[in-house]
C-alpha atoms as a PDB file:
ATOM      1  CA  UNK A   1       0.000   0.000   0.000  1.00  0.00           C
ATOM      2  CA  UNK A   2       2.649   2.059   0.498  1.00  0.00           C
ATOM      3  CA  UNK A   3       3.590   1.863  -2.992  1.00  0.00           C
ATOM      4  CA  UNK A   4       0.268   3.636  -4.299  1.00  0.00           C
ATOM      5  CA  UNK A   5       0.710   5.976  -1.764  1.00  0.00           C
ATOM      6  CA  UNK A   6       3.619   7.290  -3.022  1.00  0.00           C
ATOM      7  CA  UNK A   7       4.951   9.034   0.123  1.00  0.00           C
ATOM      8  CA  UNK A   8       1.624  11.305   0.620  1.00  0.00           C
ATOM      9  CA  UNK A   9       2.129  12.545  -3.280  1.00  0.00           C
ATOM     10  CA  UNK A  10      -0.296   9.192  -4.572  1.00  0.00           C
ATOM     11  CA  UNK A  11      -3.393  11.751  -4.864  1.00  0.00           C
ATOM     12  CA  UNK A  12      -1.686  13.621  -7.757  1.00  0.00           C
ATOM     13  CA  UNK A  13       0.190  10.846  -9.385  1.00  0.00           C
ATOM     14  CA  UNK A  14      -2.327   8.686 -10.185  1.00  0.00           C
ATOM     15  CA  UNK A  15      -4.671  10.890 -12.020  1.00  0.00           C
ATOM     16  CA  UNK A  16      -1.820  12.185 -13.846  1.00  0.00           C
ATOM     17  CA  UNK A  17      -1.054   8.978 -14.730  1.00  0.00           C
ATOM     18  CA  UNK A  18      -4.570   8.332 -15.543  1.00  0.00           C
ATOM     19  CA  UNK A  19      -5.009  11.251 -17.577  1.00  0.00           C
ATOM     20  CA  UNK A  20      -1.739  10.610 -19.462  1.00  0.00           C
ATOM     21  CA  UNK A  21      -2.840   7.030 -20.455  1.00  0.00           C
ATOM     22  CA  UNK A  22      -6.275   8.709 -21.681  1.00  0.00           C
ATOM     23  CA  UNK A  23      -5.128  11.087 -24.019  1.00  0.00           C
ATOM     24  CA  UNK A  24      -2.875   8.610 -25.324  1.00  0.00           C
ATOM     25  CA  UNK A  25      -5.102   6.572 -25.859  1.00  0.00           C
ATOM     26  CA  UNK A  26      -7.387   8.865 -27.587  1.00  0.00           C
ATOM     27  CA  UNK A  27      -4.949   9.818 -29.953  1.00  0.00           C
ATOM     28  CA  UNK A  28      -3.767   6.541 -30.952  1.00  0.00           C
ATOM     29  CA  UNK A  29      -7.742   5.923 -31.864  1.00  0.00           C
ATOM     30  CA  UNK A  30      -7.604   9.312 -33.890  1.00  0.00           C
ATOM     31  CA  UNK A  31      -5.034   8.654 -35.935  1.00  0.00           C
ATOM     32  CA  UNK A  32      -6.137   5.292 -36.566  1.00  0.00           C
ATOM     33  CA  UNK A  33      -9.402   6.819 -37.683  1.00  0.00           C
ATOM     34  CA  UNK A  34      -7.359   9.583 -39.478  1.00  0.00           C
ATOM     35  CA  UNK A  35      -5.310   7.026 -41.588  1.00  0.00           C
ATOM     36  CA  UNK A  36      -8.564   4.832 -42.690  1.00  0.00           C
ATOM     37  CA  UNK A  37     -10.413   8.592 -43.929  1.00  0.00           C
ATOM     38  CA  UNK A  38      -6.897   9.160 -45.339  1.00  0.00           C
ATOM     39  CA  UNK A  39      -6.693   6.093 -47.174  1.00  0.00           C
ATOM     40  CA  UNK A  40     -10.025   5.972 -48.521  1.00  0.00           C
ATOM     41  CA  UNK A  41      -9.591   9.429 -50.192  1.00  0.00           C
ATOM     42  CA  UNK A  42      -6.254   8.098 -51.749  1.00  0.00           C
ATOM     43  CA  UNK A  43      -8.369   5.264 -53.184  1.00  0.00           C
ATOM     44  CA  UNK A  44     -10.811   7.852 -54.779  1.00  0.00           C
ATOM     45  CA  UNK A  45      -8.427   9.896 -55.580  1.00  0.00           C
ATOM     46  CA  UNK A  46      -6.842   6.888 -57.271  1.00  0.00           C
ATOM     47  CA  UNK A  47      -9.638   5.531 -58.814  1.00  0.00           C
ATOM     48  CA  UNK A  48     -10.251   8.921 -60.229  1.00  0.00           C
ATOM     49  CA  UNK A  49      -7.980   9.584 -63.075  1.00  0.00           C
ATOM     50  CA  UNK A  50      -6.333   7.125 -65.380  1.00  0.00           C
ATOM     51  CA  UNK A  51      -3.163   5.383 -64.962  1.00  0.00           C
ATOM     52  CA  UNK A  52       0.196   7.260 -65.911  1.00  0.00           C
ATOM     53  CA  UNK A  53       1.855   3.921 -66.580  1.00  0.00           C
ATOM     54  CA  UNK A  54       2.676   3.343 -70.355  1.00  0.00           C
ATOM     55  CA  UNK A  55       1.169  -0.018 -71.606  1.00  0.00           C
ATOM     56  CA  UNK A  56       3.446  -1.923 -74.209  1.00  0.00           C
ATOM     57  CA  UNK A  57       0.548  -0.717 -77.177  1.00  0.00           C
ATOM     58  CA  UNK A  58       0.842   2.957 -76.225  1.00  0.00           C
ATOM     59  CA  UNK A  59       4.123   4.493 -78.109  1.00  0.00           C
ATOM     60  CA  UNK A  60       6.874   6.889 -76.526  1.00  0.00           C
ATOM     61  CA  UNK A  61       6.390  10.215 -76.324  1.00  0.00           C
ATOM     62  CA  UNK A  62       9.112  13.060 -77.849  1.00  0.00           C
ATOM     63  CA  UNK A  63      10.442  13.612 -74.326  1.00  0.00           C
ATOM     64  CA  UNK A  64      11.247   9.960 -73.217  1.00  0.00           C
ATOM     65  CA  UNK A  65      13.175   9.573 -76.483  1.00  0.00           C
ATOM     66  CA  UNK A  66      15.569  11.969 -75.935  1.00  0.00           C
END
């Protein structure tokens, strides 16, 4: 007991403690949330507009020649 006591100090380092883990917590859940929006809009944004690699039927342009 004399451990969570913490010589008289146990009433503030706990719910520091507490409140430490919390926020940590919540921000590991935001960015997880953050990354899936994030990804999704990649995938739209991906989906969106046509592919920039050159198929083997498409010919080179001017630039890539030179």
């Amino acid at each position: 007991m004399e451990f969570l006591d913490m010589g008289g100090y146990g009433a503030f380092v706990w719910p520091a403690f507490g409140a430490s883990a919390l926020t940590l917590a919540a921000l590991l859940v935001a960015s997880f949330r953050s990354l899936k929006a994030d990804e999704k809009t990649l995938a739209m944004l991906q989906a969106a507009q046509p592919s920039r690699r050159r198929t083997p039927e498409q010919p080179e342009s001017k630039e890539e020649k030179e």
